[in-house]
PDB file of N, CA and C in Angstrom:
ATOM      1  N   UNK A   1     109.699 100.205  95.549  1.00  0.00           N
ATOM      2  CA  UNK A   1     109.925  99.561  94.278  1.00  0.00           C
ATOM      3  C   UNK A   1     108.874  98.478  94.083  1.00  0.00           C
ATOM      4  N   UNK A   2     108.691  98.175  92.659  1.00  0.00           N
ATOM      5  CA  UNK A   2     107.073  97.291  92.465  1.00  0.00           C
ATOM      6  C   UNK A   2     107.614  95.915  92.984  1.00  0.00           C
ATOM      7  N   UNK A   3     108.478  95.411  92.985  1.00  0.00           N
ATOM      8  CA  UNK A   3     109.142  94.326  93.603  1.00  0.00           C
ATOM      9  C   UNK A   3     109.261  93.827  94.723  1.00  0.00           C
ATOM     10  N   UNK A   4     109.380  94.952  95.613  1.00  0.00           N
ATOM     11  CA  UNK A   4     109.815  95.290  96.709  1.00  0.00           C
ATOM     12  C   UNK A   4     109.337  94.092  97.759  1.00  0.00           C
ATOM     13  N   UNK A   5     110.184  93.474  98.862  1.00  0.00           N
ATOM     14  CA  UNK A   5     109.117  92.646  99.797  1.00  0.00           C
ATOM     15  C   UNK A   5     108.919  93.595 100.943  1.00  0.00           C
ATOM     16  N   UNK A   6     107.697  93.777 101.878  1.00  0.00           N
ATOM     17  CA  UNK A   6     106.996  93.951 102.960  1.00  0.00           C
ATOM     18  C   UNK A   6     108.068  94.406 103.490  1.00  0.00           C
ATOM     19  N   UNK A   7     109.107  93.813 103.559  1.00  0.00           N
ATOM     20  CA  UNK A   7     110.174  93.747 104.967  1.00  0.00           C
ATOM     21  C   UNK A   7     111.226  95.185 104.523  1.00  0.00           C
ATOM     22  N   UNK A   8     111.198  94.904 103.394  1.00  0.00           N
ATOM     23  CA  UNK A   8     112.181  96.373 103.283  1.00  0.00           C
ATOM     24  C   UNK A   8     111.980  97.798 103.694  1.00  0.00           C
ATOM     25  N   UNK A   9     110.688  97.508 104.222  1.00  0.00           N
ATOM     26  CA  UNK A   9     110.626  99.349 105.180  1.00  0.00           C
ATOM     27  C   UNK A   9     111.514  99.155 106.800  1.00  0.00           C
ATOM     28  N   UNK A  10     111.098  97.616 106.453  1.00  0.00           N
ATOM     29  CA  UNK A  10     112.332  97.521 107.938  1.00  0.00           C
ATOM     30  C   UNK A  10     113.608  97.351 108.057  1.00  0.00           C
ATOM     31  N   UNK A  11     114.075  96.992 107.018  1.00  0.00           N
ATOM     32  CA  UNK A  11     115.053  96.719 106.728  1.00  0.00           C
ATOM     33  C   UNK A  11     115.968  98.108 106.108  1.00  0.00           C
ATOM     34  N   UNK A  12     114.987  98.781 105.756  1.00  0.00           N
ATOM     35  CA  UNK A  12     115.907 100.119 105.530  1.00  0.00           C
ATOM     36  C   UNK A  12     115.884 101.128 106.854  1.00  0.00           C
ATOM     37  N   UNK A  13     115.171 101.324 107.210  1.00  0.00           N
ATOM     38  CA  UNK A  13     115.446 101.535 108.949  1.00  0.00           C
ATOM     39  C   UNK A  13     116.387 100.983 109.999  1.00  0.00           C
ATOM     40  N   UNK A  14     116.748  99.893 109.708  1.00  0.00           N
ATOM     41  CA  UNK A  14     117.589  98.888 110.105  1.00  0.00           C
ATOM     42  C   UNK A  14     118.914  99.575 109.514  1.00  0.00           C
ATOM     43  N   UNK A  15     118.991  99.723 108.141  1.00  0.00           N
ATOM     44  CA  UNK A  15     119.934 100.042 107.686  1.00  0.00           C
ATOM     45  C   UNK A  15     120.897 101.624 108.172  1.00  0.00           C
ATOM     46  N   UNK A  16     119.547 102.323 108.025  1.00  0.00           N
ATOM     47  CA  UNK A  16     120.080 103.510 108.601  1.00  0.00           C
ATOM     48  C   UNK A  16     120.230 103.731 110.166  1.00  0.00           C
ATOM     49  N   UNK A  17     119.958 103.171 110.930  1.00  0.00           N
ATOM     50  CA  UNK A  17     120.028 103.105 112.517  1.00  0.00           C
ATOM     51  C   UNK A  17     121.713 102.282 112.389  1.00  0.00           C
ATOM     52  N   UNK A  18     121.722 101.262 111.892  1.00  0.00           N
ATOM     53  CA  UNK A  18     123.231 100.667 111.887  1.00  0.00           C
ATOM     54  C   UNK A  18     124.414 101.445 111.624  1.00  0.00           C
ATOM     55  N   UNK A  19     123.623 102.628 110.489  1.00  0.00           N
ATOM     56  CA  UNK A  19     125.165 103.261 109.716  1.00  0.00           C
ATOM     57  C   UNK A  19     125.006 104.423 110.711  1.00  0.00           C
ATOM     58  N   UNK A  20     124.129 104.597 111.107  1.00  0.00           N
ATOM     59  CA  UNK A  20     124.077 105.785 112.351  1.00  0.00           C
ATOM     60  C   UNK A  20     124.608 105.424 113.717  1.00  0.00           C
ATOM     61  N   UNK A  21     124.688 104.545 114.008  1.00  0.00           N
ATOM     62  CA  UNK A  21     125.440 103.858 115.546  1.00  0.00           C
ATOM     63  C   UNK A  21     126.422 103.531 115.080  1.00  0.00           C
ATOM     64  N   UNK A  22     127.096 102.798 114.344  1.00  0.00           N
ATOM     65  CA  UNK A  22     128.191 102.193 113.991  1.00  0.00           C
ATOM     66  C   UNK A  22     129.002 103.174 112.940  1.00  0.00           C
ATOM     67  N   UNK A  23     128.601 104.518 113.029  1.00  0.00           N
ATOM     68  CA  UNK A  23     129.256 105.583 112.210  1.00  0.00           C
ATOM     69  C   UNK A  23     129.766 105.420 110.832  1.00  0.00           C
ATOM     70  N   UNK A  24     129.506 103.840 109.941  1.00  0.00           N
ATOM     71  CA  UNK A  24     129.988 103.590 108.794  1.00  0.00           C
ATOM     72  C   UNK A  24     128.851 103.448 108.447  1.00  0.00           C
ATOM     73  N   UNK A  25     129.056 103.437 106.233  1.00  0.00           N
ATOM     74  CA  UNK A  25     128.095 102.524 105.650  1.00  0.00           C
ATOM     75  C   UNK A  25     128.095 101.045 105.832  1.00  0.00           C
ATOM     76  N   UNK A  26     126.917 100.628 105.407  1.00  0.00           N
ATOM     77  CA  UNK A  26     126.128  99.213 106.226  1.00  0.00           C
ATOM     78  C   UNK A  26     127.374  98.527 105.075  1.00  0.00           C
ATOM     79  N   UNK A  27     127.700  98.932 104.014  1.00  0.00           N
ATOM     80  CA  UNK A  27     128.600  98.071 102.952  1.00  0.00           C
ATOM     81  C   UNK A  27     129.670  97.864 104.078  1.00  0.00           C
ATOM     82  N   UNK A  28     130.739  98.921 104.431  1.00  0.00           N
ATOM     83  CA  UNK A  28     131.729  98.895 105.218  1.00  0.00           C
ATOM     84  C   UNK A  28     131.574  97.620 106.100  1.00  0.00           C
ATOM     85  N   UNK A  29     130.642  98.324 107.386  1.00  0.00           N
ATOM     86  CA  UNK A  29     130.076  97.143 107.820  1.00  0.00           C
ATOM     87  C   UNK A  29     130.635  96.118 107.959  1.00  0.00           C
ATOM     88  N   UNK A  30     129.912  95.455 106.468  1.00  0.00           N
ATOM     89  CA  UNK A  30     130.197  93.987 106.748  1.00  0.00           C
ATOM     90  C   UNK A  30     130.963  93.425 106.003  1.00  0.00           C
ATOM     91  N   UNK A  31     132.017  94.488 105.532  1.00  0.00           N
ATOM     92  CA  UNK A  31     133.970  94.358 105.722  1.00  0.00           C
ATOM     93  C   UNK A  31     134.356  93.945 106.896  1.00  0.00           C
ATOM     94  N   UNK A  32     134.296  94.661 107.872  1.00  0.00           N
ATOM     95  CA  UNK A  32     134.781  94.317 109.206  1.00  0.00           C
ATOM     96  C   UNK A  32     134.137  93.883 109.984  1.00  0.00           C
ATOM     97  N   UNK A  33     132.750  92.906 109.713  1.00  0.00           N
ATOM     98  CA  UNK A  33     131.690  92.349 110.562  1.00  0.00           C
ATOM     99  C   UNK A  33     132.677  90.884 110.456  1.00  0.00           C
ATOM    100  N   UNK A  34     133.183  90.267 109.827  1.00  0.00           N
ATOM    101  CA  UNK A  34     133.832  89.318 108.677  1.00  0.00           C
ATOM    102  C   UNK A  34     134.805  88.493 110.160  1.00  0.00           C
ATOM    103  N   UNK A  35     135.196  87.461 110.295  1.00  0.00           N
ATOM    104  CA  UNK A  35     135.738  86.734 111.164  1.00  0.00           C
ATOM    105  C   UNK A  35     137.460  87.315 111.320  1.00  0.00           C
ATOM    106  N   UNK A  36     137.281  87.415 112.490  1.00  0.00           N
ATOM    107  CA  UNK A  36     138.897  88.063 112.780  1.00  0.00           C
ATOM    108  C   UNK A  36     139.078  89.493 112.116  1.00  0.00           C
ATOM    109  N   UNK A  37     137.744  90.549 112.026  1.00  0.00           N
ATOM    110  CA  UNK A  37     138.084  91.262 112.396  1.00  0.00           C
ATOM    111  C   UNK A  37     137.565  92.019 113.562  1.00  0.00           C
ATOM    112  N   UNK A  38     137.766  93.484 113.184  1.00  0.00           N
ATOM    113  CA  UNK A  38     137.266  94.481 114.336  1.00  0.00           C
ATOM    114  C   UNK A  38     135.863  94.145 114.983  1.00  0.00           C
ATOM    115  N   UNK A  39     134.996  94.377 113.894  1.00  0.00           N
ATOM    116  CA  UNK A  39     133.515  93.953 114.272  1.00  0.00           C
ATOM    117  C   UNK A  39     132.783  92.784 113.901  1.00  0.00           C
ATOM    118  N   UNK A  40     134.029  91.606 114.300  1.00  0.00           N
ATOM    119  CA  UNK A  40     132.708  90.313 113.979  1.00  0.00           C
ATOM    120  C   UNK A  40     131.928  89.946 115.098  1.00  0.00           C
ATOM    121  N   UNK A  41     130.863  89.415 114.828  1.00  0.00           N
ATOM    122  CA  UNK A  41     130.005  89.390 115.611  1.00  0.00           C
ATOM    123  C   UNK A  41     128.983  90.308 115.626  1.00  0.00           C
ATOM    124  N   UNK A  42     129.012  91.531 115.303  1.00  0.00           N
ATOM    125  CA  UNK A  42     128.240  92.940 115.216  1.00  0.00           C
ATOM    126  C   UNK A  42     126.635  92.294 114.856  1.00  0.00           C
ATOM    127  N   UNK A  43     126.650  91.582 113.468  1.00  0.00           N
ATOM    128  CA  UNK A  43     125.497  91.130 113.166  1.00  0.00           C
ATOM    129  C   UNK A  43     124.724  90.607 113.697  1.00  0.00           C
ATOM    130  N   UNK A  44     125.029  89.960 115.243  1.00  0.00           N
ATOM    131  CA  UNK A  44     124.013  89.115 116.022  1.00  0.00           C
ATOM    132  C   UNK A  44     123.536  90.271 117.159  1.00  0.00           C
ATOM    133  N   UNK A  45     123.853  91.559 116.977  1.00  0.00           N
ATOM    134  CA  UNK A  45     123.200  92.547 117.810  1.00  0.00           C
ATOM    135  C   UNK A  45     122.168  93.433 116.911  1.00  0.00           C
ATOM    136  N   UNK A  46     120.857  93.166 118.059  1.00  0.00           N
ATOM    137  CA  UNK A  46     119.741  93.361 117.350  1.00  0.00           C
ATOM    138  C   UNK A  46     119.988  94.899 116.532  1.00  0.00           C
ATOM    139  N   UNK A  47     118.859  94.416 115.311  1.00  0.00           N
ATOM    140  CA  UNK A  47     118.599  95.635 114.326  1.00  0.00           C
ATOM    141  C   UNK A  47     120.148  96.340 113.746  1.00  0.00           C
ATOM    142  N   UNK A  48     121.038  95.387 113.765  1.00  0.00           N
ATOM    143  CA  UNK A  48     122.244  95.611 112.873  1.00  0.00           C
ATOM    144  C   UNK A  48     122.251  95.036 111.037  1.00  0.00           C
ATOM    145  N   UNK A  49     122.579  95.745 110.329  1.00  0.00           N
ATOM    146  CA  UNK A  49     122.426  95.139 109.050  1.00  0.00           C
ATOM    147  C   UNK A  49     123.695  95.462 108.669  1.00  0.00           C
ATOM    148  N   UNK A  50     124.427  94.236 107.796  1.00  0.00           N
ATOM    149  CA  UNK A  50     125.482  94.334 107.568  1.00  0.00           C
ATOM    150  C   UNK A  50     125.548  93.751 105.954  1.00  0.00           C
ATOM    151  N   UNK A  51     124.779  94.399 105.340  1.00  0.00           N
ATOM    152  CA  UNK A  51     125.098  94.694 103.807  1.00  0.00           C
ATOM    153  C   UNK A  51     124.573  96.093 102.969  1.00  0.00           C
ATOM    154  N   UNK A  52     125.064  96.417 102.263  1.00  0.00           N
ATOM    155  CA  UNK A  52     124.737  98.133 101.203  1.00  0.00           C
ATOM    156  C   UNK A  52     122.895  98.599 101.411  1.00  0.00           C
ATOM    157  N   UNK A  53     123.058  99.658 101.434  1.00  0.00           N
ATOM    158  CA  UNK A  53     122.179 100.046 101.623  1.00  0.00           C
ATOM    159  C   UNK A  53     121.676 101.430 102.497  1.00  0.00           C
ATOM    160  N   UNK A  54     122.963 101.186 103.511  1.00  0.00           N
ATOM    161  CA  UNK A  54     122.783 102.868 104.511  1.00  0.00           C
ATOM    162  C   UNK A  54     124.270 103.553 104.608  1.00  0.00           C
ATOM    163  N   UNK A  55     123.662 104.441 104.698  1.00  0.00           N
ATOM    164  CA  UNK A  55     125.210 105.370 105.314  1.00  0.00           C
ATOM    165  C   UNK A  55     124.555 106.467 106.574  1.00  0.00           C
ATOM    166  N   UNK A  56     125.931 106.962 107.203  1.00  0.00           N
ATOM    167  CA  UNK A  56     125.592 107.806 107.953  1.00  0.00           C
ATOM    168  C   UNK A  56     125.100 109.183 107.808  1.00  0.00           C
ATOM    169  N   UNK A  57     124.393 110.313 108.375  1.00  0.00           N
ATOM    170  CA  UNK A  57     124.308 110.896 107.961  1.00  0.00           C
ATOM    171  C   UNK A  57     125.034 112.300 108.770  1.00  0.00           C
ATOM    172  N   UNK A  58     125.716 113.109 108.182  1.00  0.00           N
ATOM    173  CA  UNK A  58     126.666 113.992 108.624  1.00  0.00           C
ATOM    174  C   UNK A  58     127.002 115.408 108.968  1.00  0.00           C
ATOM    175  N   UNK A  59     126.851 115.825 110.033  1.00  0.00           N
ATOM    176  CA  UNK A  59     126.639 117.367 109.715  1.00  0.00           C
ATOM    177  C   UNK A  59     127.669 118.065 110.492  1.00  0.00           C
ATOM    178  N   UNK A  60     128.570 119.066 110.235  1.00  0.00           N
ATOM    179  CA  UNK A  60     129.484 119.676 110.779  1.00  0.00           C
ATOM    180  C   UNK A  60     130.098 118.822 111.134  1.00  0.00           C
ATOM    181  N   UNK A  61     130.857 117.585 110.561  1.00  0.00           N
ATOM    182  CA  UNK A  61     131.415 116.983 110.982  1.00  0.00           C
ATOM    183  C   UNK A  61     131.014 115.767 112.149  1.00  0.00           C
ATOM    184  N   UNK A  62     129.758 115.709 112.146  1.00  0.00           N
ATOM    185  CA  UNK A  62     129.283 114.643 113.745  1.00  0.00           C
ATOM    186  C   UNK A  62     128.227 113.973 113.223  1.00  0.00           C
ATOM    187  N   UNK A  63     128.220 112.744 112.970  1.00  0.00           N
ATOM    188  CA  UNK A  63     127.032 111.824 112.880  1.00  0.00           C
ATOM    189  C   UNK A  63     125.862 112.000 113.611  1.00  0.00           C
ATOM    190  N   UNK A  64     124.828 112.475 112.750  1.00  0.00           N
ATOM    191  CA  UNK A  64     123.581 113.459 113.474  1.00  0.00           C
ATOM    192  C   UNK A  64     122.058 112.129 113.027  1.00  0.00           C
ATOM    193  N   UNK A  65     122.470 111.161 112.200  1.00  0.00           N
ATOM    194  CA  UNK A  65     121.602 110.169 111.683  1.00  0.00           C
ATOM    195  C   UNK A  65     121.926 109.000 110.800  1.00  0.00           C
ATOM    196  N   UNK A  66     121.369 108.278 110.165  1.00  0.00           N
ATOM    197  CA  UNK A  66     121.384 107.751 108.831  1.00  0.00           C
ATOM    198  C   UNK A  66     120.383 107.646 108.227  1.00  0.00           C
ATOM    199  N   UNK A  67     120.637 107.312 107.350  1.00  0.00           N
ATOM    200  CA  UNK A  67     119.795 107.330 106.094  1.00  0.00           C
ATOM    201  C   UNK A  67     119.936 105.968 105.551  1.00  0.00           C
ATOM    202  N   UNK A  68     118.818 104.894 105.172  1.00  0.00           N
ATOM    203  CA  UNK A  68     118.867 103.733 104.494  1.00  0.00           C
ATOM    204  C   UNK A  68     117.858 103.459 103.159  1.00  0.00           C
ATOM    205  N   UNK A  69     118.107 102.313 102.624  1.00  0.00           N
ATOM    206  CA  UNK A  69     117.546 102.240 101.588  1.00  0.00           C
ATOM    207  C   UNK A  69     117.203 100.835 101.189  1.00  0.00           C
ATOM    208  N   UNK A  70     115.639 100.265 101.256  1.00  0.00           N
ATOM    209  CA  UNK A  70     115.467  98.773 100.699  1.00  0.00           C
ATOM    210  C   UNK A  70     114.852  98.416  99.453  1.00  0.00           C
ATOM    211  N   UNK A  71     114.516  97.013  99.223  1.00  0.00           N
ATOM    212  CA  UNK A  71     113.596  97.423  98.186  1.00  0.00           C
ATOM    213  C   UNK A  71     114.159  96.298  97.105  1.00  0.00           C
ATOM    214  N   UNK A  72     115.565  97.006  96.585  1.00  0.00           N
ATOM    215  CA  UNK A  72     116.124  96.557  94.976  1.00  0.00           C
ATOM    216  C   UNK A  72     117.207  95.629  95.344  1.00  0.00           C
ATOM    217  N   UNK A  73     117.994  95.726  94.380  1.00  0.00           N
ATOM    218  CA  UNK A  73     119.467  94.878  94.565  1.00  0.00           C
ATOM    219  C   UNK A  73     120.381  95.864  95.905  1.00  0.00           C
ATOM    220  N   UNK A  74     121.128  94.734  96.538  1.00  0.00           N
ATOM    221  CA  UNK A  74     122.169  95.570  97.067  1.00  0.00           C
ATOM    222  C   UNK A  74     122.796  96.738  96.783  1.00  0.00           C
ATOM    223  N   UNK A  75     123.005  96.549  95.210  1.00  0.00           N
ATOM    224  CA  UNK A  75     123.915  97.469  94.122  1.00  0.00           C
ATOM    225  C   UNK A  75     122.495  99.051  94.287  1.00  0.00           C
ATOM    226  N   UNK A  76     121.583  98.274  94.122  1.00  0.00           N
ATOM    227  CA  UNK A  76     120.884  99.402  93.626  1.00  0.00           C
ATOM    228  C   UNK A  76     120.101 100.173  94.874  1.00  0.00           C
ATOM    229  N   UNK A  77     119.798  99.404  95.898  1.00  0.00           N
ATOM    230  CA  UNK A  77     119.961 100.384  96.683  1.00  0.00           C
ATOM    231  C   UNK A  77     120.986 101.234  97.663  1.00  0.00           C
ATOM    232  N   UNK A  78     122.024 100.874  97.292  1.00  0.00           N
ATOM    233  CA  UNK A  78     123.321 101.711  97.429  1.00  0.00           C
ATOM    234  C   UNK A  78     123.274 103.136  96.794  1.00  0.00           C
ATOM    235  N   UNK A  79     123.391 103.237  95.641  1.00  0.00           N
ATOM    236  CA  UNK A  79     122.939 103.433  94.735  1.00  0.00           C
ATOM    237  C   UNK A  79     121.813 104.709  95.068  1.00  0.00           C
ATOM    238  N   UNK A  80     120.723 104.372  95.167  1.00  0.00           N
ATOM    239  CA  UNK A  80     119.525 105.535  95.894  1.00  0.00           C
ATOM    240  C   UNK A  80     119.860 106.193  96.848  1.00  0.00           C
ATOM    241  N   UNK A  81     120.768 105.116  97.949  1.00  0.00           N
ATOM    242  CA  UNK A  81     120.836 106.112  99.258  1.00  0.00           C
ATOM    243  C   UNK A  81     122.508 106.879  98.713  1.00  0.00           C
ATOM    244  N   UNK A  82     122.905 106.894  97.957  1.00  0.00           N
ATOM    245  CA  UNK A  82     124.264 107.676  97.637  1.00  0.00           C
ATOM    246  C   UNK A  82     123.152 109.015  97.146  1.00  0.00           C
ATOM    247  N   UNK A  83     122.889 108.380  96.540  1.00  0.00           N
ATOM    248  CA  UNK A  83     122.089 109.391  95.358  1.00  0.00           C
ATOM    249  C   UNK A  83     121.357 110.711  96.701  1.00  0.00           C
ATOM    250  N   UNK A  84     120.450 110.260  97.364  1.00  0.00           N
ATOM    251  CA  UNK A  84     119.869 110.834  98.369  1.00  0.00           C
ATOM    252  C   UNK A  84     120.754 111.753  99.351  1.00  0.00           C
ATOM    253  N   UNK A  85     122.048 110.986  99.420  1.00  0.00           N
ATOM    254  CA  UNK A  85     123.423 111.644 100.337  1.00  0.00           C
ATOM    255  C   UNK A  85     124.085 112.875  99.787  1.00  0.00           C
ATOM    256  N   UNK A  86     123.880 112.498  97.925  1.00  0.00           N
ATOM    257  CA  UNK A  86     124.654 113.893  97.278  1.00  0.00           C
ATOM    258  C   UNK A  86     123.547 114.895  97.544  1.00  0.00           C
ATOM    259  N   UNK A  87     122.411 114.816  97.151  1.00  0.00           N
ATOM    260  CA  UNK A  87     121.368 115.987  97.492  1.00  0.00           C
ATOM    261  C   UNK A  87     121.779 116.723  98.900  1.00  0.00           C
ATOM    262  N   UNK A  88     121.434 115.947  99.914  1.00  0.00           N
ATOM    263  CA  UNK A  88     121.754 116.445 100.763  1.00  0.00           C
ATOM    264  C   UNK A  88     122.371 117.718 101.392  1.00  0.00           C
ATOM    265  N   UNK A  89     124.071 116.667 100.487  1.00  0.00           N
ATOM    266  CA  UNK A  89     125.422 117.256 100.600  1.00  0.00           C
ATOM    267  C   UNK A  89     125.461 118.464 100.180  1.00  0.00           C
ATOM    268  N   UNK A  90     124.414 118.630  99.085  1.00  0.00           N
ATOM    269  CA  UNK A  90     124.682 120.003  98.036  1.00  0.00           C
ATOM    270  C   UNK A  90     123.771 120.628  98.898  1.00  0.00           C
ATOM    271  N   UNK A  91     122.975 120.488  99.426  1.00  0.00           N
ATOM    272  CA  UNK A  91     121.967 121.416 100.141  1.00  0.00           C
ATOM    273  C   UNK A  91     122.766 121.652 100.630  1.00  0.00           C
ATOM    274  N   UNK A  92     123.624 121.519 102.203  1.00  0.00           N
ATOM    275  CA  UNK A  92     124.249 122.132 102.827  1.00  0.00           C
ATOM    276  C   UNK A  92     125.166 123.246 102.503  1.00  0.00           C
ATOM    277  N   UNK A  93     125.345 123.137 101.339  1.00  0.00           N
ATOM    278  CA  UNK A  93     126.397 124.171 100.860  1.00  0.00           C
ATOM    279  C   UNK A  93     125.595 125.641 100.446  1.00  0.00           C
TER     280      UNK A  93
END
């Protein structure tokens, strides 16, 4: 994106390695990254990102990757990587 800072190629890598180890989207995340719950603390382990942007990626049922997305607003790169997830999805079929 023309906006975009430097850091968001890392940061979307980041994103998708998180939703790929931690088997949720990076939104989820950091629902339960949040004090008193399941996964607080998560965020201080390296290359974890805990806001929108990645999800996992899924095949026969087993988390095989993720997929992330930087660049724009939270909203909007949610948004791309959904967008990128339905393609996918329909390929498989």
């Amino acid at each position: 994106m023309e906006e975009a800072l430097l850091v968001s190629k890392e940061i979307s890598m980041n994103k998708a390695y998180t939703a790929a180890t931690v088997k949720l989207p990076t939104d989820v995340v950091a629902t339960v990254s949040q004090p008193g719950t399941s996964l607080y603390g998560i965020q201080n382990v390296d290359r974890m990102i805990i806001f929108g942007g990645g999800f996992p990626l899924e095949f026969n049922g087993k988390t095989i990757g993720g997929v992330g997305v930087s660049g724009g607003s939270v909203e909007d790169d949610m948004k791309v990587c959904q967008a990128a997830l339905d393609v996918y999805k329909a390929e498989l079929k």
